[in-house]
N, C-alpha and C. Protein backbone atom coordinates (compact mmCIF):
# COMPACT_ATOMS: atom_id res chain seq x y z
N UNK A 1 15.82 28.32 -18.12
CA UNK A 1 15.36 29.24 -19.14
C UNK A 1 13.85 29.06 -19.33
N UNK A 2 12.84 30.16 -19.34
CA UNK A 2 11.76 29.95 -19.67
C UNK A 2 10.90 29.81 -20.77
N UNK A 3 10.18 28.79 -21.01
CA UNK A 3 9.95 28.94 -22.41
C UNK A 3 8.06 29.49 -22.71
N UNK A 4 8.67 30.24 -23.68
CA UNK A 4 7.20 30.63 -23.88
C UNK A 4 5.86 30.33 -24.63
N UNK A 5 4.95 30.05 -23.60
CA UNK A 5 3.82 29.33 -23.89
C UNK A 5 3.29 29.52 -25.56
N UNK A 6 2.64 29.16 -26.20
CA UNK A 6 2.00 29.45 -27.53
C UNK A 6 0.65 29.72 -27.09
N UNK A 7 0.04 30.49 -27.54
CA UNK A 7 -1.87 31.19 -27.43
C UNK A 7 -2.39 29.43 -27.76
N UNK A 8 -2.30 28.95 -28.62
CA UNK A 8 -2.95 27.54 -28.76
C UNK A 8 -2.99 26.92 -27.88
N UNK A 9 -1.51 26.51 -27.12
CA UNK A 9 -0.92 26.03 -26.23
C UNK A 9 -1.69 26.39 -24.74
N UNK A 10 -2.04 27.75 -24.27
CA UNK A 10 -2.78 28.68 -23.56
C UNK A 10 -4.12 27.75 -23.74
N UNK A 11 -4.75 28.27 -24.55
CA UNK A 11 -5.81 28.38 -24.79
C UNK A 11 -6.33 26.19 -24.24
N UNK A 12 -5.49 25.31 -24.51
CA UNK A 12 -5.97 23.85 -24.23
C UNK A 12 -5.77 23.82 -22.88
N UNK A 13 -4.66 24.25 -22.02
CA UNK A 13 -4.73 23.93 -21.05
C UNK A 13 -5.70 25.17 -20.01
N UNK A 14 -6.02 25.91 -20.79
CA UNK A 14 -7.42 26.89 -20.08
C UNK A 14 -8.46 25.90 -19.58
N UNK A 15 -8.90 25.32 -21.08
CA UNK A 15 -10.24 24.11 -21.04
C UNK A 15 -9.72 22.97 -20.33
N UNK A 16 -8.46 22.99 -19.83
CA UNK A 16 -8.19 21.65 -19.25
C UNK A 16 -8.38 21.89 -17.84
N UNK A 17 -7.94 22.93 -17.35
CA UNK A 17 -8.46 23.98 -15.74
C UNK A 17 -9.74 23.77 -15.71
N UNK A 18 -10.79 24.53 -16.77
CA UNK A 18 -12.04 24.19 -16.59
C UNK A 18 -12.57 23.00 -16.40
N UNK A 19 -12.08 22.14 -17.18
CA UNK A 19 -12.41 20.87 -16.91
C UNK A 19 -12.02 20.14 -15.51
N UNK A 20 -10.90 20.45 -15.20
CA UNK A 20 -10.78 20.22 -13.64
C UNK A 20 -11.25 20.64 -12.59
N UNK A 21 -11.90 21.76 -12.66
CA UNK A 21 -13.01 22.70 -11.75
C UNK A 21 -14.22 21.70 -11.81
N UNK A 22 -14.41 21.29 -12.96
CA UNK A 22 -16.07 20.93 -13.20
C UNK A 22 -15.94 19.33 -12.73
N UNK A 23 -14.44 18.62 -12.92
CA UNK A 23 -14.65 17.43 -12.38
C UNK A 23 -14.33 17.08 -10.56
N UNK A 24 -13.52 18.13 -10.11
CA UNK A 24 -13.86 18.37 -8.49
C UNK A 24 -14.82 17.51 -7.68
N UNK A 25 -14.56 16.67 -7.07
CA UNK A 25 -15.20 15.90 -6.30
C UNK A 25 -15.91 16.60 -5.20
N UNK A 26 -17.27 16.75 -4.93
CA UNK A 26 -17.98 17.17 -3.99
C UNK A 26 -17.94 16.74 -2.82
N UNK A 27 -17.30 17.72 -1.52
CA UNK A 27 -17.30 17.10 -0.56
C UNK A 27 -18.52 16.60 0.04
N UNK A 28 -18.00 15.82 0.90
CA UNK A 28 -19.76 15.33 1.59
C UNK A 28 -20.52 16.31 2.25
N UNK A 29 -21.32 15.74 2.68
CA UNK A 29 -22.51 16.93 3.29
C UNK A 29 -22.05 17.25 4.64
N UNK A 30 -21.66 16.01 5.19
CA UNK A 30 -20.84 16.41 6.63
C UNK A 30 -19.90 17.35 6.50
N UNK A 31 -19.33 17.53 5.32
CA UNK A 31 -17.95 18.51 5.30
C UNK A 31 -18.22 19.83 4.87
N UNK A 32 -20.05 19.62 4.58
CA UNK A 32 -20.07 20.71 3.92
C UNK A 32 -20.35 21.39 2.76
N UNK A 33 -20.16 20.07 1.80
CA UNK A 33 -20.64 19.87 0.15
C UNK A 33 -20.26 21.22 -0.70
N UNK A 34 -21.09 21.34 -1.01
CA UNK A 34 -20.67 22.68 -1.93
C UNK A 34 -20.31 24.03 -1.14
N UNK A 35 -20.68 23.87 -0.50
CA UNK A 35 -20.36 25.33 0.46
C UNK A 35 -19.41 25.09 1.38
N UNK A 36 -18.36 24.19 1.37
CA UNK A 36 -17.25 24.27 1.92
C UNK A 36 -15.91 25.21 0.92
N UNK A 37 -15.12 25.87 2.41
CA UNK A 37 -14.48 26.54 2.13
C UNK A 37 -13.13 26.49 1.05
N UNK A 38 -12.69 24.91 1.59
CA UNK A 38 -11.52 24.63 0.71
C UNK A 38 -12.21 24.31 -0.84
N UNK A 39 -13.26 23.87 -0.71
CA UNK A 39 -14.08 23.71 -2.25
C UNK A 39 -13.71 24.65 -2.94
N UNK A 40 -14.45 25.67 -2.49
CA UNK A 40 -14.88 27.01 -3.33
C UNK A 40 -13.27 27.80 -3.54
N UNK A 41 -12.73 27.48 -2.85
CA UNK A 41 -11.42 28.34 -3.37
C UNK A 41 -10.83 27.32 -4.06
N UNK A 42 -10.58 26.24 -4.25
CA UNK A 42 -10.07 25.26 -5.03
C UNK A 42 -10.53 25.47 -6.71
N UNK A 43 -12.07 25.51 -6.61
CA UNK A 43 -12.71 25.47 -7.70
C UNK A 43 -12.19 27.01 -8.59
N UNK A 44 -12.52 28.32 -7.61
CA UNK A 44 -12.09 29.23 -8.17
C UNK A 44 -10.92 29.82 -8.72
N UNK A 45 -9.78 28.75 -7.62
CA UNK A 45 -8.41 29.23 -8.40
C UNK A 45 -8.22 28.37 -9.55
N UNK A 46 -8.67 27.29 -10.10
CA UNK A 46 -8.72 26.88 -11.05
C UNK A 46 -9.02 27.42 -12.24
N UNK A 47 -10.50 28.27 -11.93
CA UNK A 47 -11.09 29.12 -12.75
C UNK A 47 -10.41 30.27 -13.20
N UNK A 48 -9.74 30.54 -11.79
CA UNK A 48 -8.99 32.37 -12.11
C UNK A 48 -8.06 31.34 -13.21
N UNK A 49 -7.02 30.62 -12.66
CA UNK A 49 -5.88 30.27 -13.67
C UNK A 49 -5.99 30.10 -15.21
N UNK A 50 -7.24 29.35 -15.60
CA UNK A 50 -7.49 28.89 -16.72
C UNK A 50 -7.97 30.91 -17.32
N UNK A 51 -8.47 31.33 -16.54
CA UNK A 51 -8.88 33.14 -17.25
C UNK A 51 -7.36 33.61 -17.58
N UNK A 52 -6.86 33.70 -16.41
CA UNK A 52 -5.58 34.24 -16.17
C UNK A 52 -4.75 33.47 -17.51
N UNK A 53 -4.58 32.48 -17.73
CA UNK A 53 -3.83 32.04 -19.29
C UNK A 53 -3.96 32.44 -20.58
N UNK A 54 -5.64 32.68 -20.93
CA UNK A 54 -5.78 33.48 -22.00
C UNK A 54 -5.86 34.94 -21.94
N UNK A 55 -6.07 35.76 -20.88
CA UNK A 55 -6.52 36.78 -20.70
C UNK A 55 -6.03 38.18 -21.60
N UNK A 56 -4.52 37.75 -21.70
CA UNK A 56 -3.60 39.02 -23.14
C UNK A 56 -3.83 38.19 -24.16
N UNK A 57 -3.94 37.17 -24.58
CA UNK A 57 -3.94 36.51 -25.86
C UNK A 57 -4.80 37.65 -26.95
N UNK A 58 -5.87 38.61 -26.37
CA UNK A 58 -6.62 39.27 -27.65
C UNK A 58 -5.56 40.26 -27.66
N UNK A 59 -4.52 41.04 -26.76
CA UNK A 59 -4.10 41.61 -26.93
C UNK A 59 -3.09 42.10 -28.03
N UNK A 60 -2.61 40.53 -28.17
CA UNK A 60 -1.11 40.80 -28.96
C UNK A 60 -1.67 40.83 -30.50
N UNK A 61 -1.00 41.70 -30.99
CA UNK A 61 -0.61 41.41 -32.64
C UNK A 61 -0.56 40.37 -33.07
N UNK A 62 -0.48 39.36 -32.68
CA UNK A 62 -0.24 38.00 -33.44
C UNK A 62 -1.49 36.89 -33.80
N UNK A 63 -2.66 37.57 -32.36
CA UNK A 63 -3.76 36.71 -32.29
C UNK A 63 -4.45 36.74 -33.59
N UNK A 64 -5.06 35.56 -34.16
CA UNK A 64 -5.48 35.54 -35.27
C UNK A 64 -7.37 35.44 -34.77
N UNK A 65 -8.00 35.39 -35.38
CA UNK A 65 -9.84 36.02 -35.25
C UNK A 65 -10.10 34.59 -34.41
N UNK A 66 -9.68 33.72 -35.15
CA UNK A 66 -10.06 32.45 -34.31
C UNK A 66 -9.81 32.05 -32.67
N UNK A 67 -8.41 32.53 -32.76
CA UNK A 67 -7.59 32.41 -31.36
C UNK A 67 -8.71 32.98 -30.76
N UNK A 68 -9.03 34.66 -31.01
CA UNK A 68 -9.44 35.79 -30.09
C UNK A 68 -11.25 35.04 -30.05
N UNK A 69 -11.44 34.61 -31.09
CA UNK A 69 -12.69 33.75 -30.49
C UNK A 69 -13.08 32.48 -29.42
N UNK A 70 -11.56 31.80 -29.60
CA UNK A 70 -11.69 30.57 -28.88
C UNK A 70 -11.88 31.35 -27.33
N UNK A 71 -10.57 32.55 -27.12
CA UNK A 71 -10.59 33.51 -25.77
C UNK A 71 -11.95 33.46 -25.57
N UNK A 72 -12.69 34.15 -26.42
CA UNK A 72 -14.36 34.52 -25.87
C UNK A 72 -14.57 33.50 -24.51
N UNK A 73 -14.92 32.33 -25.88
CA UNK A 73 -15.17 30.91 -25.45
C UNK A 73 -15.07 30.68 -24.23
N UNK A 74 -13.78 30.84 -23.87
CA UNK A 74 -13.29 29.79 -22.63
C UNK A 74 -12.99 31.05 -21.48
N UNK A 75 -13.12 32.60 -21.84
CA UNK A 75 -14.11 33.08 -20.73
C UNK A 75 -15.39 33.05 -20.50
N UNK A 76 -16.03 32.53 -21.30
CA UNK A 76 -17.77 33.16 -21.04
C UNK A 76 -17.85 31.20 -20.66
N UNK A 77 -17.00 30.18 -20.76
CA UNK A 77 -16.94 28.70 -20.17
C UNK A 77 -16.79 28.68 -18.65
N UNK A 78 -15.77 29.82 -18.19
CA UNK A 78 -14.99 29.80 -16.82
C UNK A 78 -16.21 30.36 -16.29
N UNK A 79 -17.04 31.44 -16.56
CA UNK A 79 -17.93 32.17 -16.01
C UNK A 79 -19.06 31.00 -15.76
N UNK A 80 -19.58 30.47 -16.73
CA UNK A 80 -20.72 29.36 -16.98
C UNK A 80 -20.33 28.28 -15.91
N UNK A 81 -19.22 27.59 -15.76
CA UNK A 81 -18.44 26.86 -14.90
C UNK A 81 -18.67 27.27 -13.10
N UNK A 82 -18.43 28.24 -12.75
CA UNK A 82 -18.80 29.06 -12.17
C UNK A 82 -19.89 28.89 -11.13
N UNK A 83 -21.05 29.70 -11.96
CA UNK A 83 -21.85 29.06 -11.80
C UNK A 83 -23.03 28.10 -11.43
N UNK A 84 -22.43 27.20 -12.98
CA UNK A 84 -23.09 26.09 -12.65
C UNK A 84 -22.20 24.60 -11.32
N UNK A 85 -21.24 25.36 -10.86
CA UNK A 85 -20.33 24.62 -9.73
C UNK A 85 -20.52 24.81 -8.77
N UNK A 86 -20.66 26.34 -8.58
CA UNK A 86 -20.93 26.96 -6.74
C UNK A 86 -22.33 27.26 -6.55
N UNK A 87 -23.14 27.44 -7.72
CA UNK A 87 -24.46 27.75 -7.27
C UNK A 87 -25.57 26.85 -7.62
């Protein structure tokens, strides 16, 4: 049975994605460093996932001003993340 996430609930393990993007170990230079392939898609599906968790949260009726602010947050974080990771 599936149980359904809470927007709060959403919203920590968003910043916890981000935070795992940003702590990503840089491959070496022999491999490629930042501009390796498995990097950059590693880093980004992290990023999509943590977007992808809050992304309806402004939608629903239930979100309260804060929730729909923390959303801002931790898209305009994933974007910043981004970034300051691949570029």
């Amino acid at each position: 049975m599936a149980r359904l996430i809470l927007a709060s609930e959403r919203v920590i393990k968003a910043r916890g994605l981000i935070q795992k993007a940003r702590e990503l170990p840089i491959p070496a230079p022999s491999e490629g460093g930042k501009i390796n392939f498995s990097y950059i898609a590693h880093v980004k599906a992290l990023l999509q996932d943590a977007r992808d968790l809050v992304k309806y949260i402004t939608k629903t009726p239930s979100a309260t001003a804060e929730i729909k602010e923390q959303v801002s947050q931790i898209l305009q974080e994933a974007d910043r993340a981004n970034q300051e990771i691949l570029h």
